[in-house]
PDB file of N, CA and C in Angstrom:
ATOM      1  N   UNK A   1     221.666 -81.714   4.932  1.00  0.00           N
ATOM      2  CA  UNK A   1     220.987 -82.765   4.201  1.00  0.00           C
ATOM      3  C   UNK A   1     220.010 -82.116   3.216  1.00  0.00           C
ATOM      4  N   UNK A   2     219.841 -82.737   1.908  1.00  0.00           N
ATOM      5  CA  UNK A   2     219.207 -81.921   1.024  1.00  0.00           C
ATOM      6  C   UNK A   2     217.991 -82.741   0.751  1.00  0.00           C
ATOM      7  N   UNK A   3     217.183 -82.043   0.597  1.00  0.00           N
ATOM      8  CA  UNK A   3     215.382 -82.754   0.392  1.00  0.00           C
ATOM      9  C   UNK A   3     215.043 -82.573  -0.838  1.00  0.00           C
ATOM     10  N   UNK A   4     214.464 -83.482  -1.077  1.00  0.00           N
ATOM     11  CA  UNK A   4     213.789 -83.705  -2.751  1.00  0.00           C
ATOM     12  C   UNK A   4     212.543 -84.134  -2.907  1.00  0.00           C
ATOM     13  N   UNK A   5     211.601 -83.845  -3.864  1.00  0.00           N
ATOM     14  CA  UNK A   5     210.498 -84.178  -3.699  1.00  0.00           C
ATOM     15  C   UNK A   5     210.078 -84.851  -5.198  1.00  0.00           C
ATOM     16  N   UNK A   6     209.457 -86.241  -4.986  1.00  0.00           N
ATOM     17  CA  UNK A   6     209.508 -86.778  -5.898  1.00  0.00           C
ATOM     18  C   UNK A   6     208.316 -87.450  -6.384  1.00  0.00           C
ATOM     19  N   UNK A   7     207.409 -86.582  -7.174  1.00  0.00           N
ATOM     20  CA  UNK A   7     205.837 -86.909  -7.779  1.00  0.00           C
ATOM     21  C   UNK A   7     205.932 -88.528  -8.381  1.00  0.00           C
ATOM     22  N   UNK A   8     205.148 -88.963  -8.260  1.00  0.00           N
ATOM     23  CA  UNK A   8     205.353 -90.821  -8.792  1.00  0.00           C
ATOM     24  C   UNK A   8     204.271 -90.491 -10.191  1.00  0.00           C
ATOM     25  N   UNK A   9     203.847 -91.182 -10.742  1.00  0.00           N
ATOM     26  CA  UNK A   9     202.915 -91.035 -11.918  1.00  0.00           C
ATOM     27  C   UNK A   9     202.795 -92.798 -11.871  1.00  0.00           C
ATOM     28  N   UNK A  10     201.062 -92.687 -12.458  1.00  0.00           N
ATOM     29  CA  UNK A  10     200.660 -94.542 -12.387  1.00  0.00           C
ATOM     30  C   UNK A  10     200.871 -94.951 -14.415  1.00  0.00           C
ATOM     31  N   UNK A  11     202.367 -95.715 -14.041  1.00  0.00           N
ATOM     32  CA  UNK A  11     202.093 -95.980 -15.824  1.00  0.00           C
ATOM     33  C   UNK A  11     201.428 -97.463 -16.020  1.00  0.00           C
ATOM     34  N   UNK A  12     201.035 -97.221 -16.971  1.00  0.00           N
ATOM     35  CA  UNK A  12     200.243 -98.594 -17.746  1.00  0.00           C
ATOM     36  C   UNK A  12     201.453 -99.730 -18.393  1.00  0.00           C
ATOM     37  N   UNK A  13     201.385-100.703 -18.109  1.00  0.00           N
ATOM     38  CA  UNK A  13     202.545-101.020 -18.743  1.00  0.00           C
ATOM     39  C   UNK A  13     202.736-101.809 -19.896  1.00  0.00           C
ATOM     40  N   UNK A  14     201.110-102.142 -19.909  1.00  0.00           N
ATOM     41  CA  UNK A  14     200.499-102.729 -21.557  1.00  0.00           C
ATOM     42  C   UNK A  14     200.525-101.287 -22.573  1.00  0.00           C
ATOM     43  N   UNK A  15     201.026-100.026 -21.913  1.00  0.00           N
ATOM     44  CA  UNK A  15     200.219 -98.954 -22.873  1.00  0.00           C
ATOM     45  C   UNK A  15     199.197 -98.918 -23.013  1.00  0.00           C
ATOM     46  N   UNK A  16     198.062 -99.536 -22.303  1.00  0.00           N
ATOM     47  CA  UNK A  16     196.699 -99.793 -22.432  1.00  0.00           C
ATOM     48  C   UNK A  16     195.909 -98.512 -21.506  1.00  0.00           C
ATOM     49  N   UNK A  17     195.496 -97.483 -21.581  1.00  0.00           N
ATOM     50  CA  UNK A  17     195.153 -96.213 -20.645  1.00  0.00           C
ATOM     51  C   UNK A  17     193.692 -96.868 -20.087  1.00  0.00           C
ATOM     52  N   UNK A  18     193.230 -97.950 -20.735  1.00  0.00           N
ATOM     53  CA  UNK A  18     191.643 -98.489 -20.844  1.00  0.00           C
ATOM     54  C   UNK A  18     191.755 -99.550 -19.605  1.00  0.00           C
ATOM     55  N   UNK A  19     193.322-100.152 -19.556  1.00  0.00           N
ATOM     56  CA  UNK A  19     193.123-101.524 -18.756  1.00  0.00           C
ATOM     57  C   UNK A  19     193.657-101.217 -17.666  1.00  0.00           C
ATOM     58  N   UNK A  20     192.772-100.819 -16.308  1.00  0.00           N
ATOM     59  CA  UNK A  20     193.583-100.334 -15.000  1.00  0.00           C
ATOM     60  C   UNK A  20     193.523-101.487 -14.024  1.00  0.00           C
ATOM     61  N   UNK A  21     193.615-102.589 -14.460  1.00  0.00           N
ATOM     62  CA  UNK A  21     194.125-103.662 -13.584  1.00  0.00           C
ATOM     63  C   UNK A  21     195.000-103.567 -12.957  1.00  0.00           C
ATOM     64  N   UNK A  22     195.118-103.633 -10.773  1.00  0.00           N
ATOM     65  CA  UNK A  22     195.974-103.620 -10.298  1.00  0.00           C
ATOM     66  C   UNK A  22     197.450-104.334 -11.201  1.00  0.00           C
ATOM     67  N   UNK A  23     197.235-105.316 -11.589  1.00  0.00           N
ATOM     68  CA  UNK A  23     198.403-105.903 -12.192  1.00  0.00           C
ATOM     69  C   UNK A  23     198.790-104.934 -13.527  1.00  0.00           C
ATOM     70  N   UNK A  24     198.701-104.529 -13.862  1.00  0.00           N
ATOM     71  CA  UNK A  24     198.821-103.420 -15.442  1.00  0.00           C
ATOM     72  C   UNK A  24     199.350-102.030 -14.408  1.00  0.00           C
ATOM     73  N   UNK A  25     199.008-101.941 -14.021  1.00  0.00           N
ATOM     74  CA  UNK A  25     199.464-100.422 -13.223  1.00  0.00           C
ATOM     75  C   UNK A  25     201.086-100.393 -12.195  1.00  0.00           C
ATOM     76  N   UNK A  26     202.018 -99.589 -12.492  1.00  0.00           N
ATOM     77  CA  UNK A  26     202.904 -99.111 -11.678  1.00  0.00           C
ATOM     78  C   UNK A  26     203.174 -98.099 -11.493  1.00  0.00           C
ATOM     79  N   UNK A  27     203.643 -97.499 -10.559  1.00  0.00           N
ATOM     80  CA  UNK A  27     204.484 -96.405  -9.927  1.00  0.00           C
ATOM     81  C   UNK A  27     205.863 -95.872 -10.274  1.00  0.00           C
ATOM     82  N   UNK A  28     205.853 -94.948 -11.037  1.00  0.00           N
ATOM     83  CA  UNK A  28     207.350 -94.760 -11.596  1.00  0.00           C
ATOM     84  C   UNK A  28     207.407 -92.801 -11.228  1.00  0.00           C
ATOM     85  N   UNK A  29     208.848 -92.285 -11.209  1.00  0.00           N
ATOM     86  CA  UNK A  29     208.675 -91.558 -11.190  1.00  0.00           C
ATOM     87  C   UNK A  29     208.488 -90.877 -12.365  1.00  0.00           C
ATOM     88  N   UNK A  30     208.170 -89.665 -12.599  1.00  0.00           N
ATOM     89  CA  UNK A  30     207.990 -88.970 -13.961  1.00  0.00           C
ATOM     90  C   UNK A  30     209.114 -89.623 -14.856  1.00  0.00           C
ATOM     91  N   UNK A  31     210.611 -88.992 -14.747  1.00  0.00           N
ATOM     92  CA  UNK A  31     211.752 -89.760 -15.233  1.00  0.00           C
ATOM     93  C   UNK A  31     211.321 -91.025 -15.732  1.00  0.00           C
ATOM     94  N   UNK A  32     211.142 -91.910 -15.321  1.00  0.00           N
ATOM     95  CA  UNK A  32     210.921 -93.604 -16.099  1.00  0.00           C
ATOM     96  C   UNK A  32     209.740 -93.623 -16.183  1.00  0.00           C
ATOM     97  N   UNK A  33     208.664 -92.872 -16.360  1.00  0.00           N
ATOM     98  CA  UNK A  33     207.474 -92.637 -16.738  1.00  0.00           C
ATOM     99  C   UNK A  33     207.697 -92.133 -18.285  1.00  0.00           C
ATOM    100  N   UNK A  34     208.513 -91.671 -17.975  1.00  0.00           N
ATOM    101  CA  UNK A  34     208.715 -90.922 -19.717  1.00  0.00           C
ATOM    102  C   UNK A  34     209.768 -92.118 -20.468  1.00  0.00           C
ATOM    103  N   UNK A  35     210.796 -92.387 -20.176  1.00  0.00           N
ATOM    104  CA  UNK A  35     211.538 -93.471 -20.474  1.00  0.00           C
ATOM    105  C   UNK A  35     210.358 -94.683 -20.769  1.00  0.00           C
ATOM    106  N   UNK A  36     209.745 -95.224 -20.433  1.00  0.00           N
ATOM    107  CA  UNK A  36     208.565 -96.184 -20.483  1.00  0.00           C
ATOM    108  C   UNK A  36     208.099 -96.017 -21.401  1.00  0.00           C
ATOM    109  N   UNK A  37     207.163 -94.709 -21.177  1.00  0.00           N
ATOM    110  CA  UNK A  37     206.853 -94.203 -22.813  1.00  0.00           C
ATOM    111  C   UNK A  37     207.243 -93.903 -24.177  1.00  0.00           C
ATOM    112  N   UNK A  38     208.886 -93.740 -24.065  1.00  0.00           N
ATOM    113  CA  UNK A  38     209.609 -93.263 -25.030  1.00  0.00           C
ATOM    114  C   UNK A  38     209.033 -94.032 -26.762  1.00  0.00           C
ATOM    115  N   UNK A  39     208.948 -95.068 -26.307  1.00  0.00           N
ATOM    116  CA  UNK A  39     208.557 -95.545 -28.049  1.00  0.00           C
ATOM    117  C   UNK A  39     207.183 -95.288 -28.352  1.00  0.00           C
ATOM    118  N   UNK A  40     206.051 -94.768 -27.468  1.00  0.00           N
ATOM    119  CA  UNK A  40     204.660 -94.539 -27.962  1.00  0.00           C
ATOM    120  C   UNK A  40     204.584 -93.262 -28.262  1.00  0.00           C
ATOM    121  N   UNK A  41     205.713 -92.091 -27.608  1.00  0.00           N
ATOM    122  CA  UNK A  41     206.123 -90.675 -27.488  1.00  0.00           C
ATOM    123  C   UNK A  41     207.068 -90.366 -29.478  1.00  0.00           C
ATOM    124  N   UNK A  42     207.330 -90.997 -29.872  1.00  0.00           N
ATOM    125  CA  UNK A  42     208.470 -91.265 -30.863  1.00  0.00           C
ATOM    126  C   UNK A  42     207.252 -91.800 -32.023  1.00  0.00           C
ATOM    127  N   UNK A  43     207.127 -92.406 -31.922  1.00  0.00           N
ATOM    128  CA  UNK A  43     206.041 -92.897 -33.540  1.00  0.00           C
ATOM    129  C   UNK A  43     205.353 -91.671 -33.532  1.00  0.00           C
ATOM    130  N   UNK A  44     204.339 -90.705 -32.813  1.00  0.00           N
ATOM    131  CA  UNK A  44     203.643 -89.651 -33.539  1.00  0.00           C
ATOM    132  C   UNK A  44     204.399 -88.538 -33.954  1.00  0.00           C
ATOM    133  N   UNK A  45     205.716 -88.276 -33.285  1.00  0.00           N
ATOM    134  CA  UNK A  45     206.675 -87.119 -33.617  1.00  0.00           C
ATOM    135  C   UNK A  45     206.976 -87.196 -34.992  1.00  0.00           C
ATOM    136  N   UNK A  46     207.241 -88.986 -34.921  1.00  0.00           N
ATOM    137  CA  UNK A  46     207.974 -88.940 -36.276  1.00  0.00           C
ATOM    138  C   UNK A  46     207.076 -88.374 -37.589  1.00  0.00           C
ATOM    139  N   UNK A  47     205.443 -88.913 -37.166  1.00  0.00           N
ATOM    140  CA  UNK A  47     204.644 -89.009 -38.279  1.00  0.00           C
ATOM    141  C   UNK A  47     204.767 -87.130 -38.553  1.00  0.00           C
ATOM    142  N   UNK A  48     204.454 -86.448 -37.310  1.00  0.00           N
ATOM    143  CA  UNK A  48     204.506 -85.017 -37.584  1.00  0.00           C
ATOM    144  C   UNK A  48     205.731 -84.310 -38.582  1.00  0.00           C
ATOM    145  N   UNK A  49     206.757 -84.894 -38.036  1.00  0.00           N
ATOM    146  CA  UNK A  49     207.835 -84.608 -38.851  1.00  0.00           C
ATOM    147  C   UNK A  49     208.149 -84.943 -40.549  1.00  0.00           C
ATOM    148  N   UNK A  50     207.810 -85.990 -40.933  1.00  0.00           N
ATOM    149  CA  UNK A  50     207.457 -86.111 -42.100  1.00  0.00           C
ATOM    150  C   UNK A  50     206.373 -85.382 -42.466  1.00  0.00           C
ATOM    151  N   UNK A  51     205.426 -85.290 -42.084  1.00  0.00           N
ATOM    152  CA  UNK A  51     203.843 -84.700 -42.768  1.00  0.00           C
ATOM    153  C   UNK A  51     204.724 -82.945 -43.137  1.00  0.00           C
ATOM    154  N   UNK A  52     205.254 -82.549 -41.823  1.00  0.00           N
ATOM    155  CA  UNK A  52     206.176 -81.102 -42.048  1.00  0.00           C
ATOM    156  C   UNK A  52     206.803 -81.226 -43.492  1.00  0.00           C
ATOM    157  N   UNK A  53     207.640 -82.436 -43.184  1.00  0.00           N
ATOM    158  CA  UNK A  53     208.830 -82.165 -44.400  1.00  0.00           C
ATOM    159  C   UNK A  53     208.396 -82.590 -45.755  1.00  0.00           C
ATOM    160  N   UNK A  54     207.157 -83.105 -45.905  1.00  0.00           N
ATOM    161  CA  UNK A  54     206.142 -83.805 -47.343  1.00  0.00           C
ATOM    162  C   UNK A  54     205.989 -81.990 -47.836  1.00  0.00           C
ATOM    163  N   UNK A  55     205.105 -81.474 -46.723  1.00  0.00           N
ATOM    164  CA  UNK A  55     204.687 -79.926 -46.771  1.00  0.00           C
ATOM    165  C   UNK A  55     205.064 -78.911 -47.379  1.00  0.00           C
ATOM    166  N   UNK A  56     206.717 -78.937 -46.757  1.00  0.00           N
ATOM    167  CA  UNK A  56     207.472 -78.309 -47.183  1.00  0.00           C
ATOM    168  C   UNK A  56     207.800 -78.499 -48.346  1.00  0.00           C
ATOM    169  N   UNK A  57     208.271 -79.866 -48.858  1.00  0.00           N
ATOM    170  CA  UNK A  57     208.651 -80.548 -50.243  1.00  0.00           C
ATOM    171  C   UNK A  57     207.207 -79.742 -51.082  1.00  0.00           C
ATOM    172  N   UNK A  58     206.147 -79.817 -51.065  1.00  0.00           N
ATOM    173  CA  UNK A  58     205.303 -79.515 -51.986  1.00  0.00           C
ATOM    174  C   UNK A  58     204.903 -77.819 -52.180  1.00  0.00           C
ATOM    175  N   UNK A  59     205.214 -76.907 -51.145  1.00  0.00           N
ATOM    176  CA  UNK A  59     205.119 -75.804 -51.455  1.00  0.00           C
ATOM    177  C   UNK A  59     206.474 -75.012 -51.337  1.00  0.00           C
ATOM    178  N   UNK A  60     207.508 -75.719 -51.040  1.00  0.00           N
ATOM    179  CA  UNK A  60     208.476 -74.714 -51.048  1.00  0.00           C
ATOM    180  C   UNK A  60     210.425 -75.539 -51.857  1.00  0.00           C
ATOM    181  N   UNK A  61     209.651 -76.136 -52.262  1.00  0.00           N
ATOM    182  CA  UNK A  61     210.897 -77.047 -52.653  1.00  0.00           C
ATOM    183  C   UNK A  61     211.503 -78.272 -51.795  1.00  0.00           C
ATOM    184  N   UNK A  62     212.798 -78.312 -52.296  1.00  0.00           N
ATOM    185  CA  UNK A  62     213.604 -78.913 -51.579  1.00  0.00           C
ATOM    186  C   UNK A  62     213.678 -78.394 -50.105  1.00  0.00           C
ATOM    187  N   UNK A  63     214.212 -79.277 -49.004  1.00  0.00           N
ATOM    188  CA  UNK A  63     214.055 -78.529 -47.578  1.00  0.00           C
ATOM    189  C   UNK A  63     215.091 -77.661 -47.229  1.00  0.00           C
ATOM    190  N   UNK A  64     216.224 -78.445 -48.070  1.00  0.00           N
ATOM    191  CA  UNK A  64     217.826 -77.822 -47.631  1.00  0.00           C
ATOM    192  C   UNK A  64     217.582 -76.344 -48.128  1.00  0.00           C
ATOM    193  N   UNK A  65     216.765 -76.207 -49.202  1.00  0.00           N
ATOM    194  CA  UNK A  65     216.549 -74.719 -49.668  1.00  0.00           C
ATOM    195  C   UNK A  65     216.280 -74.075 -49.142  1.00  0.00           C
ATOM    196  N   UNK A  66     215.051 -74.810 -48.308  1.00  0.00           N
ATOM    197  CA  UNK A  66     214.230 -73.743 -46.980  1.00  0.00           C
ATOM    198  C   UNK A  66     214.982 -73.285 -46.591  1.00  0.00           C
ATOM    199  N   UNK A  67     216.107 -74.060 -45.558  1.00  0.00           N
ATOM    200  CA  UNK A  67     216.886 -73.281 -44.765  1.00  0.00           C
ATOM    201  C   UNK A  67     217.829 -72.330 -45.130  1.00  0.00           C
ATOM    202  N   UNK A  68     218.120 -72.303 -46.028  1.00  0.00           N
ATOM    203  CA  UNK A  68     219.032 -71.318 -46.693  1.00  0.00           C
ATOM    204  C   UNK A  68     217.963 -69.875 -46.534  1.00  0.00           C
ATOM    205  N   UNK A  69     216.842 -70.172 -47.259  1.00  0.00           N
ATOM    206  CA  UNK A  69     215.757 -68.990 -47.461  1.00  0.00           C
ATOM    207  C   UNK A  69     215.649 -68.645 -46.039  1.00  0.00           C
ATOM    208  N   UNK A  70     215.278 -69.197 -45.226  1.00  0.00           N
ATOM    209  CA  UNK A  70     215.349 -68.763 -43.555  1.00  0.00           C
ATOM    210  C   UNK A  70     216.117 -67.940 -43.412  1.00  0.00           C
ATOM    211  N   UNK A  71     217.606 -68.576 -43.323  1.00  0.00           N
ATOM    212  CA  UNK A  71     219.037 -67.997 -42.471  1.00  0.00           C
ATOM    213  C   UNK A  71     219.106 -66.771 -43.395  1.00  0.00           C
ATOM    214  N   UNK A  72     218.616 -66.577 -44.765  1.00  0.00           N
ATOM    215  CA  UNK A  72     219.328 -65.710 -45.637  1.00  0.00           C
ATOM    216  C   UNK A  72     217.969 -64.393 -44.732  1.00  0.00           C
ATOM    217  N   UNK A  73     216.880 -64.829 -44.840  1.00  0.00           N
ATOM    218  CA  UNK A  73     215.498 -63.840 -44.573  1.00  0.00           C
ATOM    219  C   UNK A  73     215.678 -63.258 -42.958  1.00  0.00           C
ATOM    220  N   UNK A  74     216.379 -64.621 -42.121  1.00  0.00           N
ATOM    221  CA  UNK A  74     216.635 -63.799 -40.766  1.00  0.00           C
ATOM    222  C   UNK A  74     217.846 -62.949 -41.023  1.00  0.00           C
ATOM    223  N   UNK A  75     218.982 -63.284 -41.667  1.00  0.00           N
ATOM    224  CA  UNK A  75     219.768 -62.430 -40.559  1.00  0.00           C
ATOM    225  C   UNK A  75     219.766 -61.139 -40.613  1.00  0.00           C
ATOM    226  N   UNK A  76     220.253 -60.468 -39.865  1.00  0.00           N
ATOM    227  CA  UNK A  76     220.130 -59.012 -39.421  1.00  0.00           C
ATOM    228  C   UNK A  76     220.595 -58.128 -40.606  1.00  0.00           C
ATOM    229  N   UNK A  77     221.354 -58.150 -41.601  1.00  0.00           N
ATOM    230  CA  UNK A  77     221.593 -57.215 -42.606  1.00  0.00           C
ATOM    231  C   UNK A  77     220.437 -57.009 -43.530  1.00  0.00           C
ATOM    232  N   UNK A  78     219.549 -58.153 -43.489  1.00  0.00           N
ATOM    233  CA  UNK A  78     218.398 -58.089 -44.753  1.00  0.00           C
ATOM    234  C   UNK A  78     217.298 -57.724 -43.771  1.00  0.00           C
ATOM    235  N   UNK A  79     216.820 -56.204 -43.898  1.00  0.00           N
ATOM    236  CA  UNK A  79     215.668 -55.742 -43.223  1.00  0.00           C
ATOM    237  C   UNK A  79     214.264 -56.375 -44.469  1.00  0.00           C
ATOM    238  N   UNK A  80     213.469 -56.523 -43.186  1.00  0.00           N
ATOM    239  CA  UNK A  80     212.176 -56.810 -44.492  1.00  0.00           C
ATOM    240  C   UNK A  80     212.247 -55.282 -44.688  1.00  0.00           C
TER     241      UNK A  80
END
């Protein structure tokens, strides 16, 4: 028989971290703790990801370029 051990985490389920009303609070495991969260986890990534790719657009061109300049600067035949 195989044993597992399984940490619970208390999620909010207003998203509210402020409102710990027995009723606002559940027990999930990490897994649907993160699933739960998935859309409050997703809006700041995204914002990061654009702010990156604005970044990039303004000091280095186009992005598709970047990567070319990357793959061409890593690979192994072109020593710095």
């Amino acid at each position: 028989m195989r044993r597992t051990r399984v940490v619970l985490a208390a999620a909010h389920l207003d998203h509210d971290p402020s409102n710990n009303r027995r009723g606002n609070l559940k027990s999930l495991c990490q897994r649907c703790h993160l699933i739960h969260d998935r859309p409050q986890h997703l809006a700041p990534r995204r914002i990061t990801y654009l702010l990156r790719r604005a970044l990039g657009d303004l000091f280095l061109g186009r992005y598709s370029s970047i990567s070319g300049f990357i793959r061409h600067r890593l690979s192994p035949a072109n020593e710095w």
